[in-house]
C-alpha atoms as a PDB file:
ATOM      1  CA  UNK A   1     -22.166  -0.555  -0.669  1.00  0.00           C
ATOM      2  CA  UNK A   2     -21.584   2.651  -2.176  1.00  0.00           C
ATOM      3  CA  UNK A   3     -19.254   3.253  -5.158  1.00  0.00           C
ATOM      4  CA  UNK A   4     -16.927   5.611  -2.641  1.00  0.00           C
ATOM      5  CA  UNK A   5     -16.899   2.804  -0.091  1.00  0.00           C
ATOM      6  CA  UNK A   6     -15.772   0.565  -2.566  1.00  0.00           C
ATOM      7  CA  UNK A   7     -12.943   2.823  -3.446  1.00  0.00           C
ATOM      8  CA  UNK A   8     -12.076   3.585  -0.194  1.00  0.00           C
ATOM      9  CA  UNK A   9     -11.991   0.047   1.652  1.00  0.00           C
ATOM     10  CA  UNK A  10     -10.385  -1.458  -1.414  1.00  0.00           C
ATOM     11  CA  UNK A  11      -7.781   0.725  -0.734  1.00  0.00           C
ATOM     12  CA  UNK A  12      -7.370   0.133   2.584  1.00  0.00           C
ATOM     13  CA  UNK A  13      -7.208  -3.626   1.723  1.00  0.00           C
ATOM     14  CA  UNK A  14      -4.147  -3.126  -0.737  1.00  0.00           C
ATOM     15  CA  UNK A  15      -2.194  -1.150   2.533  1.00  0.00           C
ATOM     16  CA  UNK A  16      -2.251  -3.541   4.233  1.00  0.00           C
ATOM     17  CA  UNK A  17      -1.155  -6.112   1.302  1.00  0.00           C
ATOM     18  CA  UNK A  18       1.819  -3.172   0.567  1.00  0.00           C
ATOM     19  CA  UNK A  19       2.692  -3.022   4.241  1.00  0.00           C
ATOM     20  CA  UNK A  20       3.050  -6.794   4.176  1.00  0.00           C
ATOM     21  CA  UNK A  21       4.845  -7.021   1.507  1.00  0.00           C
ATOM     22  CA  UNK A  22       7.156  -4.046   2.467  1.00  0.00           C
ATOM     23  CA  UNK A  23       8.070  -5.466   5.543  1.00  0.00           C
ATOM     24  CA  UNK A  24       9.200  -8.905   4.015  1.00  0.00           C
ATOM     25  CA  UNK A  25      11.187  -7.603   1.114  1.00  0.00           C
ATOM     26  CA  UNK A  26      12.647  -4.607   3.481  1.00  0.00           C
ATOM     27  CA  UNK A  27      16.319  -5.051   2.750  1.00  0.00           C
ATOM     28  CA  UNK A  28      17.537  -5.077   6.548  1.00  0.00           C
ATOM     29  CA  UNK A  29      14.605  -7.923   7.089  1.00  0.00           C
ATOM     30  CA  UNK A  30      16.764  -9.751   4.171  1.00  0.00           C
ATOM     31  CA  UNK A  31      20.162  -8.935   5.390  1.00  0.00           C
ATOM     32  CA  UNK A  32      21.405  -7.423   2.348  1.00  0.00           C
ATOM     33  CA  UNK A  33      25.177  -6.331   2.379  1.00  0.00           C
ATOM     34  CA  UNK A  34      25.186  -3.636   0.424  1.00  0.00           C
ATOM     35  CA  UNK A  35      21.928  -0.517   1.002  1.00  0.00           C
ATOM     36  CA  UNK A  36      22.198   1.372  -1.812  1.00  0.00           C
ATOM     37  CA  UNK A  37      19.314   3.867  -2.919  1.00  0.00           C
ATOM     38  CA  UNK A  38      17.516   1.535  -4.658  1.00  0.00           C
ATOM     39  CA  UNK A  39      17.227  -1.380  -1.910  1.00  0.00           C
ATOM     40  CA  UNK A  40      16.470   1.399   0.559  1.00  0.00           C
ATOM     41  CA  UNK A  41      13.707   2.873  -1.834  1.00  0.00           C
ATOM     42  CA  UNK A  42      11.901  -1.231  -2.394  1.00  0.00           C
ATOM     43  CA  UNK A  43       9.703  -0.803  -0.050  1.00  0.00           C
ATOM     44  CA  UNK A  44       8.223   2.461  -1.335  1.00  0.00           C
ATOM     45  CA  UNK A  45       8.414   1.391  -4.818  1.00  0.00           C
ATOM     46  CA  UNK A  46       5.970  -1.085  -3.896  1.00  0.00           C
ATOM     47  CA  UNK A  47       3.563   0.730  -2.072  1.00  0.00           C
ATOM     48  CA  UNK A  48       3.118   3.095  -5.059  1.00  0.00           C
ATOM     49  CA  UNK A  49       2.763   0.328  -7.331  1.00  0.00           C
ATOM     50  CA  UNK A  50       0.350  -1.302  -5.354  1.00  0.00           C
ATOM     51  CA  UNK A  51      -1.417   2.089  -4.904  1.00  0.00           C
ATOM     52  CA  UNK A  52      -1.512   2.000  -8.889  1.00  0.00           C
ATOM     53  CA  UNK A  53      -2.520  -1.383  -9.056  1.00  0.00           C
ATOM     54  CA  UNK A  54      -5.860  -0.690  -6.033  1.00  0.00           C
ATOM     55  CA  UNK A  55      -6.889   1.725  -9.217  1.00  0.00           C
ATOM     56  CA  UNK A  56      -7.137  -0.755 -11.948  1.00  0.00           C
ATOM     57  CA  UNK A  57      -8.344  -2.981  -9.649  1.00  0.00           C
ATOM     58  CA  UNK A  58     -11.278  -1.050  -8.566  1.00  0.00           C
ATOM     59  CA  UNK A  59     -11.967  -0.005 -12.452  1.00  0.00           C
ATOM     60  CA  UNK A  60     -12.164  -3.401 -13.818  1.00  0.00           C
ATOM     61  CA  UNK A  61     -12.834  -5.893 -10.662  1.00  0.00           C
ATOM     62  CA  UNK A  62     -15.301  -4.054  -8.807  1.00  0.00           C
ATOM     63  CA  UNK A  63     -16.214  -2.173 -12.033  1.00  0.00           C
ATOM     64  CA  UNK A  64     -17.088   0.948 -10.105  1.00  0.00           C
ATOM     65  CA  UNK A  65     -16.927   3.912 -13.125  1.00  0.00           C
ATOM     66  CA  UNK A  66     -15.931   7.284 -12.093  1.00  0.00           C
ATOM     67  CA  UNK A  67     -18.839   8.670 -13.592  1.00  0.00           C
ATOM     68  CA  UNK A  68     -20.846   6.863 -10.505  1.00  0.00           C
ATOM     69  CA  UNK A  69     -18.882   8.785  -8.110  1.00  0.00           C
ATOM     70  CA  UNK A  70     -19.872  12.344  -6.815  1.00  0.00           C
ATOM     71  CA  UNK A  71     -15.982  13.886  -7.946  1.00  0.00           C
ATOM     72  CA  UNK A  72     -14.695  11.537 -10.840  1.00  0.00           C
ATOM     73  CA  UNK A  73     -11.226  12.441  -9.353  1.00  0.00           C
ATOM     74  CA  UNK A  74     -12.026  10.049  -6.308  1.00  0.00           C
ATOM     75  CA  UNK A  75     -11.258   7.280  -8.349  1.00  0.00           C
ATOM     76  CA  UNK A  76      -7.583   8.347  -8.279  1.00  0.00           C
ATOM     77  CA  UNK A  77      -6.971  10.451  -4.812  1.00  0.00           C
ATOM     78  CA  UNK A  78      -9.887   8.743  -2.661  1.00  0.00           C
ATOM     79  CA  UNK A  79      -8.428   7.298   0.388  1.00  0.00           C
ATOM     80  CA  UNK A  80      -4.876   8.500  -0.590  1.00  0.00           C
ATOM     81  CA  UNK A  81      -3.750   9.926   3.347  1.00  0.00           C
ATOM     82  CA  UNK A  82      -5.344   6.483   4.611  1.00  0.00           C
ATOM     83  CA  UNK A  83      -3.594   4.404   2.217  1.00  0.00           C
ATOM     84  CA  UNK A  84      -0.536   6.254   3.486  1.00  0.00           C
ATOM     85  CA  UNK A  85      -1.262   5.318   7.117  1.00  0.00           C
ATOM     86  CA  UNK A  86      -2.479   2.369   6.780  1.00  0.00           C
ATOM     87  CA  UNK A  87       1.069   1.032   5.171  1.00  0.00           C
ATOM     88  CA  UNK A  88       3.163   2.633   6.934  1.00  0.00           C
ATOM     89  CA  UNK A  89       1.500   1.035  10.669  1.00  0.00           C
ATOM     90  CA  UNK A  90       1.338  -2.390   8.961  1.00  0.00           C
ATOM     91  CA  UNK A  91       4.863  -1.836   7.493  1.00  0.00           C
ATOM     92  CA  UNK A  92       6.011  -1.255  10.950  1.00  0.00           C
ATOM     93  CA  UNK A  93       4.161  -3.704  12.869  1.00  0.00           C
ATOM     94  CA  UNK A  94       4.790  -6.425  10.360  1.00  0.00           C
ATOM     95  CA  UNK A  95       8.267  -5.877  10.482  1.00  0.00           C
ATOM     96  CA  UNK A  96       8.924  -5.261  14.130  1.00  0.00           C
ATOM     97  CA  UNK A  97       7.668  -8.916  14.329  1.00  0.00           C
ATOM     98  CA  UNK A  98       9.400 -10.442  11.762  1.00  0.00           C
ATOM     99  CA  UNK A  99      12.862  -8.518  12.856  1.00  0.00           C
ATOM    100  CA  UNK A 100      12.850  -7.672  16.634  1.00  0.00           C
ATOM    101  CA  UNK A 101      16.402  -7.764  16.878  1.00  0.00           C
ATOM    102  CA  UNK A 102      16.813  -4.476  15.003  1.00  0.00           C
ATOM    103  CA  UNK A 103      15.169  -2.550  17.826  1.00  0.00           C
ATOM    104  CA  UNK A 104      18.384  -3.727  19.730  1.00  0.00           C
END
């Protein structure tokens, strides 16, 4: 497998972890009284940390160097817009299971 391809479907891999995740700590999945900013903002805050983490992992697990890739920049913004979709589909799916009763 190429060194983008590693990039790229590790990232892929970690959106659908985030949107996972997302969907179990979403704080109407939990029934939280109180919504402020920061419950409302969770499950971003872990989809950017995740995002973060799909770096480091890539860089030390995989061990793919940017150097190996045609735009050493890849290693950061490679699959960014798919990451994005990817999460936010599995977010949505994930937690329209989980919580069907808030479609009511």
């Amino acid at each position: 497998m190429r060194p983008g391809s590693k990039v790229y479907t590790t990232r892929v891999v970690f959106a659908i972890i985030a949107g996972v995740l997302s969907a179990i700590i979403n704080p109407m999945a939990l029934e939280v009284r109180h919504h402020g900013v920061v419950a409302a903002m969770t499950p971003i805050i872990v989809a950017v940390l995740l995002y973060l983490a799909s770096y480091y992992f890539v860089k030390s697990v995989v061990r793919v160097p940017p150097p190996s890739l045609n735009d050493p920049s890849y290693m950061y913004k490679g699959g960014m817009f798919t990451y994005i979709i990817v999460w936010i589909v599995t977010w949505s799916l994930v937690a329209t299971i989980l919580c069907p009763s808030l479609l009511q």
